[in-house]
C-alpha atoms as a PDB file:
ATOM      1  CA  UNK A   1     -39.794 -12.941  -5.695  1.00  0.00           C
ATOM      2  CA  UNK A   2     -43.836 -13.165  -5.826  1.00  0.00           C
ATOM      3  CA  UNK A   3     -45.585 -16.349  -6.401  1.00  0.00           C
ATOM      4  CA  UNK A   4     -46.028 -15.728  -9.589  1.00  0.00           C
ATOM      5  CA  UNK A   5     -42.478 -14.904 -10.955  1.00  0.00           C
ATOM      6  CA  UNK A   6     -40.168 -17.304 -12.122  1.00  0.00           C
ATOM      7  CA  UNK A   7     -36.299 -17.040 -11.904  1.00  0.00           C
ATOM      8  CA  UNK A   8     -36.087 -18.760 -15.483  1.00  0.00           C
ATOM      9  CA  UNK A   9     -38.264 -16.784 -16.811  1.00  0.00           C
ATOM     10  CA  UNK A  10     -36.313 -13.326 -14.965  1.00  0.00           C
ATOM     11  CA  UNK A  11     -33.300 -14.228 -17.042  1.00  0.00           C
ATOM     12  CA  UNK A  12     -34.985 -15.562 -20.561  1.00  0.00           C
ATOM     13  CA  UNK A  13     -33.358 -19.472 -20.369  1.00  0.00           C
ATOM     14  CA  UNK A  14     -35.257 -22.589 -20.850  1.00  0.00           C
ATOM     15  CA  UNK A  15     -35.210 -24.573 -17.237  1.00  0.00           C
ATOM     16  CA  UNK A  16     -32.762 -27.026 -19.141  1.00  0.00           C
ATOM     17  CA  UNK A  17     -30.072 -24.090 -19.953  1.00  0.00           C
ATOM     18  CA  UNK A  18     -26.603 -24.778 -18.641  1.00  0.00           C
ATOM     19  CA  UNK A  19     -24.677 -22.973 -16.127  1.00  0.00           C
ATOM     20  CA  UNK A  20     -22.742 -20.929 -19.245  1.00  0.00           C
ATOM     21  CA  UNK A  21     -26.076 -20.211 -21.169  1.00  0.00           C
ATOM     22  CA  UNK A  22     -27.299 -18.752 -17.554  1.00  0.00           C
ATOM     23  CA  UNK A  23     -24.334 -16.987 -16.994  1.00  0.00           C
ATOM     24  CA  UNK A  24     -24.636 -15.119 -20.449  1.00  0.00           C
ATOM     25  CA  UNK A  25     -28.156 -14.248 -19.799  1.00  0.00           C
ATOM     26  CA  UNK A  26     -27.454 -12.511 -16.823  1.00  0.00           C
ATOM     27  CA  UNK A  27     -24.522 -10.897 -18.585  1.00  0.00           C
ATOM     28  CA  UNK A  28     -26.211  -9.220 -21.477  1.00  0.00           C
ATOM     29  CA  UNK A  29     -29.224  -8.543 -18.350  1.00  0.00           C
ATOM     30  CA  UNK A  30     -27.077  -6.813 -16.286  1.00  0.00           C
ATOM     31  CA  UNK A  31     -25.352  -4.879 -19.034  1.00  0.00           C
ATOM     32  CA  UNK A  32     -28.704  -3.293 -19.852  1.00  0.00           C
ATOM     33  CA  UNK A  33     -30.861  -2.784 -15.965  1.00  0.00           C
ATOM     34  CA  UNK A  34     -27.517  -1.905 -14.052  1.00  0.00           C
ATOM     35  CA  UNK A  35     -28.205   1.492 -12.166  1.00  0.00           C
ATOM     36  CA  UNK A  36     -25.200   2.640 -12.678  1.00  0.00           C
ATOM     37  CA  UNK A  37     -25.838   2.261 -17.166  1.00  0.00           C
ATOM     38  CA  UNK A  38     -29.979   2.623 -16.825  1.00  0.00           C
ATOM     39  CA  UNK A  39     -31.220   5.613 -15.373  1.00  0.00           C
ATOM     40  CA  UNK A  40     -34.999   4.484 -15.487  1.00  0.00           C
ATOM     41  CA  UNK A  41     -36.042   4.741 -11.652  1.00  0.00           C
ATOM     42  CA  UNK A  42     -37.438   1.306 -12.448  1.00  0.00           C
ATOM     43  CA  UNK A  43     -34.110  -0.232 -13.813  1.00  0.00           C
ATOM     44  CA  UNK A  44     -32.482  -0.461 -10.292  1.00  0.00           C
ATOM     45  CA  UNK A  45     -35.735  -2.800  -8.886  1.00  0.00           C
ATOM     46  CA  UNK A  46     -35.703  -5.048 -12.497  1.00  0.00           C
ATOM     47  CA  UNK A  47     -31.804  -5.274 -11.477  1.00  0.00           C
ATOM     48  CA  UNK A  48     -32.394  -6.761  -8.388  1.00  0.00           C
ATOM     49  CA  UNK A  49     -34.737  -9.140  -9.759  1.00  0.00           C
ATOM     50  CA  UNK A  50     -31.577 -10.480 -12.242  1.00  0.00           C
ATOM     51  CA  UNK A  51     -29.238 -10.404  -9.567  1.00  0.00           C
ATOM     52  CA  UNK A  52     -31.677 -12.644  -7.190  1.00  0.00           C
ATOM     53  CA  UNK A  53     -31.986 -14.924 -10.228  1.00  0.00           C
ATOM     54  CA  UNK A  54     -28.728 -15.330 -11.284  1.00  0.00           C
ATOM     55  CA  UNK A  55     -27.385 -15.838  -7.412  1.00  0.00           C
ATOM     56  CA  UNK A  56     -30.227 -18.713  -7.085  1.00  0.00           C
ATOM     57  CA  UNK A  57     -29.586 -20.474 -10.825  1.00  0.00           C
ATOM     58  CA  UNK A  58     -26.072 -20.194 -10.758  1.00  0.00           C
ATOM     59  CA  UNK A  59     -25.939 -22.144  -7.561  1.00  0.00           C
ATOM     60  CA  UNK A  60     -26.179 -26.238  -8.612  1.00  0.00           C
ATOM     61  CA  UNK A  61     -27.581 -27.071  -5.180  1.00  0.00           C
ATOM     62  CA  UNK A  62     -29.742 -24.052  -4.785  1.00  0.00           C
ATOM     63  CA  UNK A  63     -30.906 -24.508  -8.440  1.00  0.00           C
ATOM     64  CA  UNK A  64     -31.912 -28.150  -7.411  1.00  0.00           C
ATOM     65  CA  UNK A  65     -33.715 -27.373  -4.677  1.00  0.00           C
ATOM     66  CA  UNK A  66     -35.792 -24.081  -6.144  1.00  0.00           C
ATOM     67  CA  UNK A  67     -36.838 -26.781  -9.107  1.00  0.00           C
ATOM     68  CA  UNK A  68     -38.008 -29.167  -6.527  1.00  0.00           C
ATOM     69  CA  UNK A  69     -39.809 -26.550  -4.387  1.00  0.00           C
ATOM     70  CA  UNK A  70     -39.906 -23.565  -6.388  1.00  0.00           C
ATOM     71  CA  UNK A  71     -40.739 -20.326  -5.046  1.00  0.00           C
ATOM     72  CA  UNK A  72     -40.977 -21.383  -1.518  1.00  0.00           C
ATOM     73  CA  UNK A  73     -37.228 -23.460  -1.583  1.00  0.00           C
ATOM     74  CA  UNK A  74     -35.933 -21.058   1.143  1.00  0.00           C
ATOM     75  CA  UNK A  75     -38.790 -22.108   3.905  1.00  0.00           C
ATOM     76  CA  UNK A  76     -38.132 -25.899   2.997  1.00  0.00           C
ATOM     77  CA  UNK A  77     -35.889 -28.133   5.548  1.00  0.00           C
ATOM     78  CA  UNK A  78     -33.622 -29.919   4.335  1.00  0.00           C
ATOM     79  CA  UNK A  79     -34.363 -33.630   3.668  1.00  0.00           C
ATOM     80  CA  UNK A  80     -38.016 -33.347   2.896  1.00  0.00           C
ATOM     81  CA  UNK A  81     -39.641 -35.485  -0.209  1.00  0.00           C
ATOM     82  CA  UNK A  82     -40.944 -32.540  -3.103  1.00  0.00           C
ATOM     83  CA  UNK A  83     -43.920 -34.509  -3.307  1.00  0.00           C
ATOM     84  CA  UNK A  84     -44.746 -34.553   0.023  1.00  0.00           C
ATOM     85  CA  UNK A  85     -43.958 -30.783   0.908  1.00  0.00           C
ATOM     86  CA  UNK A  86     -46.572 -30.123  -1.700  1.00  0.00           C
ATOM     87  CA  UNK A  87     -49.180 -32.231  -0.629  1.00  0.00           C
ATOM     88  CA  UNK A  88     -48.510 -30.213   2.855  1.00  0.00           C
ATOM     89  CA  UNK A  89     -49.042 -27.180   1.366  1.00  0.00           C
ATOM     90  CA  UNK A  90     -52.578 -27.883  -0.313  1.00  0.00           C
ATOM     91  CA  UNK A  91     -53.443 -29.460   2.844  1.00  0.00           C
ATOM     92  CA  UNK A  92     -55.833 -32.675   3.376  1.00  0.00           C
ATOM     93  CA  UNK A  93     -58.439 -33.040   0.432  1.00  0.00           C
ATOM     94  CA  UNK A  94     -62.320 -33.077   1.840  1.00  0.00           C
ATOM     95  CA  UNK A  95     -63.416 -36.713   2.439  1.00  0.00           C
ATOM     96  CA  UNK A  96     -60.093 -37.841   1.697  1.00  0.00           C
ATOM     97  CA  UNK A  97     -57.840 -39.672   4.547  1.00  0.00           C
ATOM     98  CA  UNK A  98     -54.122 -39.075   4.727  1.00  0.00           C
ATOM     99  CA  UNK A  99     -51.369 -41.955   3.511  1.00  0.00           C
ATOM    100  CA  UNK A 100     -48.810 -41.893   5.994  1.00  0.00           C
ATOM    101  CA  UNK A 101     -46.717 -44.298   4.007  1.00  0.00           C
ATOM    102  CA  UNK A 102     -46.644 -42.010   1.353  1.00  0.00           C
ATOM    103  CA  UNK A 103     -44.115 -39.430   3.054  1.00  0.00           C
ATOM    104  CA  UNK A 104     -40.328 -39.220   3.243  1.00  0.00           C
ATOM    105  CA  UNK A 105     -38.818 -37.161   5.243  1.00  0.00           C
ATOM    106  CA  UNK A 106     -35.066 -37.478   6.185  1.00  0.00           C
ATOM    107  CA  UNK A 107     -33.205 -36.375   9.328  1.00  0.00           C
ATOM    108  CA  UNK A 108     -34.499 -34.703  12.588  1.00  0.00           C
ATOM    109  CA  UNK A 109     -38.069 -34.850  12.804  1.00  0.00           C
ATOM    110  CA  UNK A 110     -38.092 -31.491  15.055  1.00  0.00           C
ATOM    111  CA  UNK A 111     -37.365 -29.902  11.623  1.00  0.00           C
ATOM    112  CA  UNK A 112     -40.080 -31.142   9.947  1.00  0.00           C
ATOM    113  CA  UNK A 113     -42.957 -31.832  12.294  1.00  0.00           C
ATOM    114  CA  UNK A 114     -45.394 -34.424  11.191  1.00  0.00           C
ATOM    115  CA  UNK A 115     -47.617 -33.621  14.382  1.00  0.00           C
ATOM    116  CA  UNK A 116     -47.691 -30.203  12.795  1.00  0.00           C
ATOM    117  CA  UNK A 117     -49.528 -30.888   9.597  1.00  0.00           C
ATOM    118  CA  UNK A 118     -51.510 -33.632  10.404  1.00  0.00           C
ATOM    119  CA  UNK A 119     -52.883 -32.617  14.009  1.00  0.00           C
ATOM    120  CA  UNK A 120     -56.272 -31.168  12.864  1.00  0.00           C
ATOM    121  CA  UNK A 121     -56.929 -34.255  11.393  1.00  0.00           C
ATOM    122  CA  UNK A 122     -56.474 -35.735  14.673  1.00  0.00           C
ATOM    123  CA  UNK A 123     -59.109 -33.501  16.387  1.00  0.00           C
ATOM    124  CA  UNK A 124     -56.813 -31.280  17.925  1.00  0.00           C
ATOM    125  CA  UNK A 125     -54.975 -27.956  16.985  1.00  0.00           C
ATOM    126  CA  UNK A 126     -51.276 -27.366  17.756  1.00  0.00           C
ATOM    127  CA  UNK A 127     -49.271 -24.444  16.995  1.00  0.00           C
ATOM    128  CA  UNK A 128     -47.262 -23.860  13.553  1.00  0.00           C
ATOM    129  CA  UNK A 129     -44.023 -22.850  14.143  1.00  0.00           C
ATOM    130  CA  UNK A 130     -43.488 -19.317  12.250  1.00  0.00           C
ATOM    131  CA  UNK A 131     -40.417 -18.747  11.084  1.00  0.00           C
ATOM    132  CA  UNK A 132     -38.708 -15.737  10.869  1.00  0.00           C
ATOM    133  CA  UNK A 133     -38.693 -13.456   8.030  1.00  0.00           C
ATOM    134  CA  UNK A 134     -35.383 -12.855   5.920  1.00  0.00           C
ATOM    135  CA  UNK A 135     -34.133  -9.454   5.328  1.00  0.00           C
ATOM    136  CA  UNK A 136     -32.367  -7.785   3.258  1.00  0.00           C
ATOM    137  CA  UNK A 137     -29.197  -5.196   3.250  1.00  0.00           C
ATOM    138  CA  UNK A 138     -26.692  -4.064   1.153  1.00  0.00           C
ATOM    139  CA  UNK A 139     -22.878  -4.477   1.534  1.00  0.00           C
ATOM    140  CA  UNK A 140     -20.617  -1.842  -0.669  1.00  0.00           C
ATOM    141  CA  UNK A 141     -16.837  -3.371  -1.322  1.00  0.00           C
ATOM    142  CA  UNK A 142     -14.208  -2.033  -3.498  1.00  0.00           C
ATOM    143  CA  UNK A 143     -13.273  -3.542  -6.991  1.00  0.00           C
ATOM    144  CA  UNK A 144      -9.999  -5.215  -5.404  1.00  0.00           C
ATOM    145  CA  UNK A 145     -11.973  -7.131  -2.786  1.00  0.00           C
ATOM    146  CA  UNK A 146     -14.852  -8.654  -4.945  1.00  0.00           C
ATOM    147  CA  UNK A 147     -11.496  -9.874  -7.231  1.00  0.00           C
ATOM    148  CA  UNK A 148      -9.402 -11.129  -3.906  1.00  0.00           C
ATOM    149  CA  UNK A 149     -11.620 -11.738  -1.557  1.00  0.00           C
ATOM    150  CA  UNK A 150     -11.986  -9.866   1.743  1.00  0.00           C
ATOM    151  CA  UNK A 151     -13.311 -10.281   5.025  1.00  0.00           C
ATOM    152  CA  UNK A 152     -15.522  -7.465   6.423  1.00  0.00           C
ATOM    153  CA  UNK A 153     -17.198  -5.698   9.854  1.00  0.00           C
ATOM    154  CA  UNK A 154     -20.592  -4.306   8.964  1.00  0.00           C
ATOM    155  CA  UNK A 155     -23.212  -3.155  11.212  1.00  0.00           C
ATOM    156  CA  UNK A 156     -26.871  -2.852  10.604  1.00  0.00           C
ATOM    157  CA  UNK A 157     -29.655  -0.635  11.733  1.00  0.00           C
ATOM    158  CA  UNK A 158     -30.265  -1.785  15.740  1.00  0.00           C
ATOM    159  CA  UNK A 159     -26.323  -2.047  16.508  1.00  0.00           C
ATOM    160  CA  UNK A 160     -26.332  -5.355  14.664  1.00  0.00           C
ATOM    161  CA  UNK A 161     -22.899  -6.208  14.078  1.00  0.00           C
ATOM    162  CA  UNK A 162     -21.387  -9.152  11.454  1.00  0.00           C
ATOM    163  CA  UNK A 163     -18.048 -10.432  10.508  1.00  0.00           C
ATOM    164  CA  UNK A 164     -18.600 -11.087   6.747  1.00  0.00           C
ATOM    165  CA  UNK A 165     -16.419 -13.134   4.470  1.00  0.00           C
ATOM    166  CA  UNK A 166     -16.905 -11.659   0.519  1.00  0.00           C
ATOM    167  CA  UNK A 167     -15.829 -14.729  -1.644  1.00  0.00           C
ATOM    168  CA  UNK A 168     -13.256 -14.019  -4.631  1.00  0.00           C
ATOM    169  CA  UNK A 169     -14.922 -13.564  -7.649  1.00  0.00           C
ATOM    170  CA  UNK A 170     -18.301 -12.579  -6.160  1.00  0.00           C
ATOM    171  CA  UNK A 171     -20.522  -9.751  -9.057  1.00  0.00           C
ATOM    172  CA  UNK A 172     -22.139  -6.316  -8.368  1.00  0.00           C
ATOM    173  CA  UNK A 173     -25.597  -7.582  -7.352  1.00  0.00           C
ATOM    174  CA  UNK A 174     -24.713 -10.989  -5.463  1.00  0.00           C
ATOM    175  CA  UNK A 175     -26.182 -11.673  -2.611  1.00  0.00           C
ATOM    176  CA  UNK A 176     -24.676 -13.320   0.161  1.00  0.00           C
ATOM    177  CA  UNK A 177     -26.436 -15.715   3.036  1.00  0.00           C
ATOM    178  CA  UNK A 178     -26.108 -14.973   6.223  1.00  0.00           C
ATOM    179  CA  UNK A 179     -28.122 -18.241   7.150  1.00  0.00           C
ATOM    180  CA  UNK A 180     -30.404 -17.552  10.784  1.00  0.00           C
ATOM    181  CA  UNK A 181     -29.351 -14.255  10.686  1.00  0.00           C
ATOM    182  CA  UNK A 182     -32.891 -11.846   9.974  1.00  0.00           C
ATOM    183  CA  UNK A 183     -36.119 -12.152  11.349  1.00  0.00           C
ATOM    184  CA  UNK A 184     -36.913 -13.885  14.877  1.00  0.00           C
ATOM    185  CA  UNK A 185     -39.248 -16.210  14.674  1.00  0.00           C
ATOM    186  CA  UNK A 186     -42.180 -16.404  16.957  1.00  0.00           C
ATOM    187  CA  UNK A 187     -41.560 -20.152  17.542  1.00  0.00           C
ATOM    188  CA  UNK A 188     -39.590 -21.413  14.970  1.00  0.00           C
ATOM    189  CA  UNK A 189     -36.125 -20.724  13.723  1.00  0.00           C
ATOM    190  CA  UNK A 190     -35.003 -17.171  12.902  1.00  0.00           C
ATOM    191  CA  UNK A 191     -35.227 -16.233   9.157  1.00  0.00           C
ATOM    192  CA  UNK A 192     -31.670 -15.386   6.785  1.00  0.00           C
ATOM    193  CA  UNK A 193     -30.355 -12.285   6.252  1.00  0.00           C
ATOM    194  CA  UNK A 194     -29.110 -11.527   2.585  1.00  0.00           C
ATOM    195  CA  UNK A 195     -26.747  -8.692   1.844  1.00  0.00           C
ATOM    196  CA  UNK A 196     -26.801  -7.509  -1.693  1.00  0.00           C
ATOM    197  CA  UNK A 197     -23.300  -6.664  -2.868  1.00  0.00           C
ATOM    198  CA  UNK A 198     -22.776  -3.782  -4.466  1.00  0.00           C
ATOM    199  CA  UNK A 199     -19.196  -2.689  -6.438  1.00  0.00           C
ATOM    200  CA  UNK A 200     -18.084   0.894  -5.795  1.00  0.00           C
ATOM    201  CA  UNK A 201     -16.641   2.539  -8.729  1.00  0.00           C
ATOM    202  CA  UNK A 202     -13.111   2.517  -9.457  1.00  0.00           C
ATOM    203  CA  UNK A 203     -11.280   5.376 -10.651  1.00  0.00           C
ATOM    204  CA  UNK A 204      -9.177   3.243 -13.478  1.00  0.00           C
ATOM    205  CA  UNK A 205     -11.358   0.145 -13.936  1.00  0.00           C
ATOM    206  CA  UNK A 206     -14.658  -0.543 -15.385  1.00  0.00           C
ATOM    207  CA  UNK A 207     -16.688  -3.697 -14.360  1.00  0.00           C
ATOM    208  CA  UNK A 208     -19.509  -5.611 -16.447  1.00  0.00           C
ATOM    209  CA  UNK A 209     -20.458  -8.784 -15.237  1.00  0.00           C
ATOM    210  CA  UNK A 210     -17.132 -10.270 -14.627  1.00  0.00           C
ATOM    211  CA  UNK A 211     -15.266  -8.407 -17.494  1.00  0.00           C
ATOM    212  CA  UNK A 212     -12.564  -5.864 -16.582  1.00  0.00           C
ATOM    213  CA  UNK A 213     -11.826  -2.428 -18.620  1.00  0.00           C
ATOM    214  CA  UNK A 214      -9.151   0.035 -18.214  1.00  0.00           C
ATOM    215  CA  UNK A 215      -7.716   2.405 -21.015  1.00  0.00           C
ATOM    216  CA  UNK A 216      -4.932   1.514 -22.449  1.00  0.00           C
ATOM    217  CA  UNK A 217      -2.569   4.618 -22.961  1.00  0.00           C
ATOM    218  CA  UNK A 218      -0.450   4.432 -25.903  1.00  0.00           C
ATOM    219  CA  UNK A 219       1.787   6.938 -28.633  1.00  0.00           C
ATOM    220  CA  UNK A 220       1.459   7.584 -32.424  1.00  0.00           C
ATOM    221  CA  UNK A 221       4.146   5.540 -32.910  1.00  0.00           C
ATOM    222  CA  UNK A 222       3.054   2.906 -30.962  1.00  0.00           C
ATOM    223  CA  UNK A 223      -0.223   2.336 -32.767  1.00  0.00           C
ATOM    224  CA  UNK A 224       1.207   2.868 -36.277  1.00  0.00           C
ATOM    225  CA  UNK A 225       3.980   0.787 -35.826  1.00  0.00           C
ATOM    226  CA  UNK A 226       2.603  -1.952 -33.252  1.00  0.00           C
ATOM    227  CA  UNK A 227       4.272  -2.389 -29.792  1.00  0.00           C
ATOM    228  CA  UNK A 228       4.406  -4.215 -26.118  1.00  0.00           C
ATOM    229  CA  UNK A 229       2.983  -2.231 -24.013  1.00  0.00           C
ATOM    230  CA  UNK A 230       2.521  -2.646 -20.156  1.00  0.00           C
ATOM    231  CA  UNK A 231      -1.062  -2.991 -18.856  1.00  0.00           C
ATOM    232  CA  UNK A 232      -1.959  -3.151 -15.205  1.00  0.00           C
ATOM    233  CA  UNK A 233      -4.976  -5.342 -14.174  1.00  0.00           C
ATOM    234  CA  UNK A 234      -6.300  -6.275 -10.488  1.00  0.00           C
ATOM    235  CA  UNK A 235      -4.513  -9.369 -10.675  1.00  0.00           C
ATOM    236  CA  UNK A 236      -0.998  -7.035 -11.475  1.00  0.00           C
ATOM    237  CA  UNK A 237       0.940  -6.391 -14.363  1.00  0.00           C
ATOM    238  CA  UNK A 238       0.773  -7.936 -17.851  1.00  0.00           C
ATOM    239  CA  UNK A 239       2.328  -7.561 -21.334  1.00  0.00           C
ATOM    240  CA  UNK A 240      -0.071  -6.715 -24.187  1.00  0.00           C
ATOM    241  CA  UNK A 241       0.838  -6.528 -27.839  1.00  0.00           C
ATOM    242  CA  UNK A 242      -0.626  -3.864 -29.791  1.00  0.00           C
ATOM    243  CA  UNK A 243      -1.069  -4.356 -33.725  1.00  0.00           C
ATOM    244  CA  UNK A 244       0.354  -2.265 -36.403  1.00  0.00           C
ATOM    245  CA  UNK A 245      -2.102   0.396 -37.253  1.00  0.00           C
ATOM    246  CA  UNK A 246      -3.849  -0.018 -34.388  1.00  0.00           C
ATOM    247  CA  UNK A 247      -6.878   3.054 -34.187  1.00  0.00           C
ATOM    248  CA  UNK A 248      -8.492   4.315 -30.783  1.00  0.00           C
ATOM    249  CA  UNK A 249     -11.183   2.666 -29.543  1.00  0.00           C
ATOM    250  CA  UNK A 250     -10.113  -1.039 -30.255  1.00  0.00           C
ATOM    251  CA  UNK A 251     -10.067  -3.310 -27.314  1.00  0.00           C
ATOM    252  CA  UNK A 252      -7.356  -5.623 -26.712  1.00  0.00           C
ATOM    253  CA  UNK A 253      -8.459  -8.713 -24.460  1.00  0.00           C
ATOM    254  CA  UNK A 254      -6.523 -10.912 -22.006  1.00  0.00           C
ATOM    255  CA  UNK A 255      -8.496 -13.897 -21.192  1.00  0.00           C
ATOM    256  CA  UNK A 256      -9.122 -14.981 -17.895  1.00  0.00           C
ATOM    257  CA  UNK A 257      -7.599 -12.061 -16.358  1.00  0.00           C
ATOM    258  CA  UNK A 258     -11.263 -10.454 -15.345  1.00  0.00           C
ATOM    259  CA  UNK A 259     -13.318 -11.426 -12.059  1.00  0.00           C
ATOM    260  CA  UNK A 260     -12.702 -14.939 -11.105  1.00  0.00           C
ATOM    261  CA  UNK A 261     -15.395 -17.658 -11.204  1.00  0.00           C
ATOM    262  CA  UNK A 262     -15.529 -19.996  -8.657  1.00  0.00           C
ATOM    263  CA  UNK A 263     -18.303 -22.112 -10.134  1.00  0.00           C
ATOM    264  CA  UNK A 264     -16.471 -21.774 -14.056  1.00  0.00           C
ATOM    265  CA  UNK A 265     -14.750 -19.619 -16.101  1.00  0.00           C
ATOM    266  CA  UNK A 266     -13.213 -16.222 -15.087  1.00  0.00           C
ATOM    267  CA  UNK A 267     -14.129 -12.776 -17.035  1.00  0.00           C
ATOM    268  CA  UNK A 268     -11.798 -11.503 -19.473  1.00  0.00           C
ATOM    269  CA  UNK A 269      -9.675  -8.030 -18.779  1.00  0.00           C
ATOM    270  CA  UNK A 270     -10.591  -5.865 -22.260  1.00  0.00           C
ATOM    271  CA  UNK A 271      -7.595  -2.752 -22.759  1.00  0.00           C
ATOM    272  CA  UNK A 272      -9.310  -0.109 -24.468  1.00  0.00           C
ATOM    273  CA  UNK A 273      -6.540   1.771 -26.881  1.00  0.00           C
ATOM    274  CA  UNK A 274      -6.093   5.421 -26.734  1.00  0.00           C
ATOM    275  CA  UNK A 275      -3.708   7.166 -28.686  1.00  0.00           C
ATOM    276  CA  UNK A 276      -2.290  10.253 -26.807  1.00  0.00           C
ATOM    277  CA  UNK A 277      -0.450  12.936 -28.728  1.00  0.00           C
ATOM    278  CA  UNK A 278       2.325  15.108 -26.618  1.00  0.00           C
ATOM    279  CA  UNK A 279       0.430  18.409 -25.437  1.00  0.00           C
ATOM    280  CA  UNK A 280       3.281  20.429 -25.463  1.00  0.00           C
ATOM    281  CA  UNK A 281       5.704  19.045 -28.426  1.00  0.00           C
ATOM    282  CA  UNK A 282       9.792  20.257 -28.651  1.00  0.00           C
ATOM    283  CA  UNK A 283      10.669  21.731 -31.279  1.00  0.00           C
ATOM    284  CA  UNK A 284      11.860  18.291 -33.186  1.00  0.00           C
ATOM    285  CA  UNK A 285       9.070  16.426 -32.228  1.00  0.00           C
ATOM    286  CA  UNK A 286       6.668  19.260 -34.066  1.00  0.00           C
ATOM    287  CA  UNK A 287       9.548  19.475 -37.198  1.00  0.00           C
ATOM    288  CA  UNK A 288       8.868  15.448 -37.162  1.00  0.00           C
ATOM    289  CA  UNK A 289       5.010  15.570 -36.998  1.00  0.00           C
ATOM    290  CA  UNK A 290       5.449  18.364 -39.712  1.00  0.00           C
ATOM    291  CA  UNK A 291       7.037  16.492 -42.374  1.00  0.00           C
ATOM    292  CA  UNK A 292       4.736  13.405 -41.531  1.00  0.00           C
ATOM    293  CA  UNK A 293       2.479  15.753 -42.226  1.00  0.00           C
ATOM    294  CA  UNK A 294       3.644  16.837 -45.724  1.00  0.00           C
ATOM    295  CA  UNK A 295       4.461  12.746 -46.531  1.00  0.00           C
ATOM    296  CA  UNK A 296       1.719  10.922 -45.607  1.00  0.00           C
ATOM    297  CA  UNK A 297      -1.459  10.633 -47.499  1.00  0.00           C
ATOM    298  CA  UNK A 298      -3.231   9.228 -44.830  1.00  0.00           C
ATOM    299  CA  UNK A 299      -6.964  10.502 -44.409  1.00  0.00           C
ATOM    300  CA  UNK A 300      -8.712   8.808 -41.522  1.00  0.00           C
ATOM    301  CA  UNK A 301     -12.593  10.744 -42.473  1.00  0.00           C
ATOM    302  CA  UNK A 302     -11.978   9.042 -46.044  1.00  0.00           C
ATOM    303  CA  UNK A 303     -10.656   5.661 -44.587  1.00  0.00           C
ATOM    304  CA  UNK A 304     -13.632   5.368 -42.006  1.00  0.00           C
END
């Protein structure tokens, strides 16, 4: 993110919106930038953008520490005062002599130098410690791991090799920490590495957000007359009642059986109705669909 982006603004919320108001946002985002939906060769960068958004704002502690700090939260140690970080990084005011009362900074001073800020005001220069830069990689995991959780080997460009755990319930686009894992610093502490998770398609589900879709198979009869029929999601098998005179196309949802949410509410597993007709009929079935034929007065172009 440049200095001049903000993650609120990325996702359209007010900096008051609640974790359910952010989560929707990134939702109805997502929906629209994914690369695998938008093929605009800019869609898959603006994607990336939401995804780094939603990973930071969806976060309570990470949220509370990018509104002290903002866009520099990541290079901040922990413990140090907001006000004082800032003041650090306008440096000392001309004619103006620093308030050393005025800081507070919490836990091991080798984290947070004050030597470090304040030694050209002392008449002498000592070195900053440079951190080291994060990077950035992407991680591909099937459907059934980002629902159950996995643990993974991955290895990176210089025979860099990491035993990752992939939460339950993490989205296409996440990123996960690898905290002192990218850049070496020259003399201060290596930088993170962040591995952007990315869902490989699955041959009978579809995934938005944290909502699941599969087709839902089901006969002429079925539809017309209403039935249970037997649906199979991730999370294994369920029982779904279809209406009477229920048409193609409708989607039948069981809540809470999408993506889990660790930080709230789980996505919702939609079953997409299909009616399939027999491709090769017997000879009773075709005398059957005959005379429905000559009884019915059913015309679905006049019923639209």
């Amino acid at each position: 993110m440049t200095a001049d982006q903000d993650y609120y603004s990325i996702l359209g919320v007010s900096r008051s919106a609640s974790p359910e108001e952010i989560q929707r946002a990134y939702r109805k985002l997502a929906r629209t930038y994914h690369p695998d939906v938008n093929k605009d060769p800019a869609a898959e960068e603006r994607f990336k953008e939401i995804s780094e958004a939603y990973d930071v704002l969806s976060d309570p502690e990470t949220r509370a520490k990018y509104d002290r700090f903002g866009a520099t939260f990541r290079h901040v140690p922990d413990g140090v005062d907001a006000e004082a970080w800032a003041r650090a990084q306008q440096g000392p005011r001309r004619g103006s002599s620093a308030d050393y009362s005025s800081w507070s900074v919490s836990g091991d001073f080798d984290e947070f130098d004050l030597g470090d800020l304040f030694g050209g005001m002392f008449g002498r220069r000592r070195a900053t410690p440079t951190r080291g830069a994060d990077q950035e990689a992407t991680i591909e995991i099937s459907l059934d791991d980002a629902f159950k959780g996995a643990k993974k080997r991955i290895t990176l460009s210089g025979d860099r090799t990491y035993d990752v755990t992939i939460p339950a319930g993490v989205t296409d686009g996440q990123r996960i920490r690898l905290a002192g894992q990218g850049g070496q610093g020259g003399t201060g502490q290596a930088g993170d590495l962040y591995l952007a998770v990315r869902i490989a398609p699955h041959a009978r589900y579809r995934l938005e957000g944290r909502d699941i879709y599969v087709d839902l198979l089901v006969t002429p009869w079925e539809a017309a007359l209403g039935a249970k029929v037997p649906v199979e999601g991730p999370g294994g098998d369920a029982k779904l009642t279809v209406p009477p005179g229920t048409s193609s196309g409708r989607k039948l949802r069981l809540r809470g059986r999408g993506l889990p949410n660790p930080r709230g509410t789980a996505g919702n597993l939609y079953a997409e109705v299909k009616i399939m007709v027999p491709r090769h009929p017997d000879e009773r079935e075709r005398a059957l669909f005959e005379e429905l034929a000559r009884e019915s007065h059913f015309d679905p172009r006049r019923h639209r």
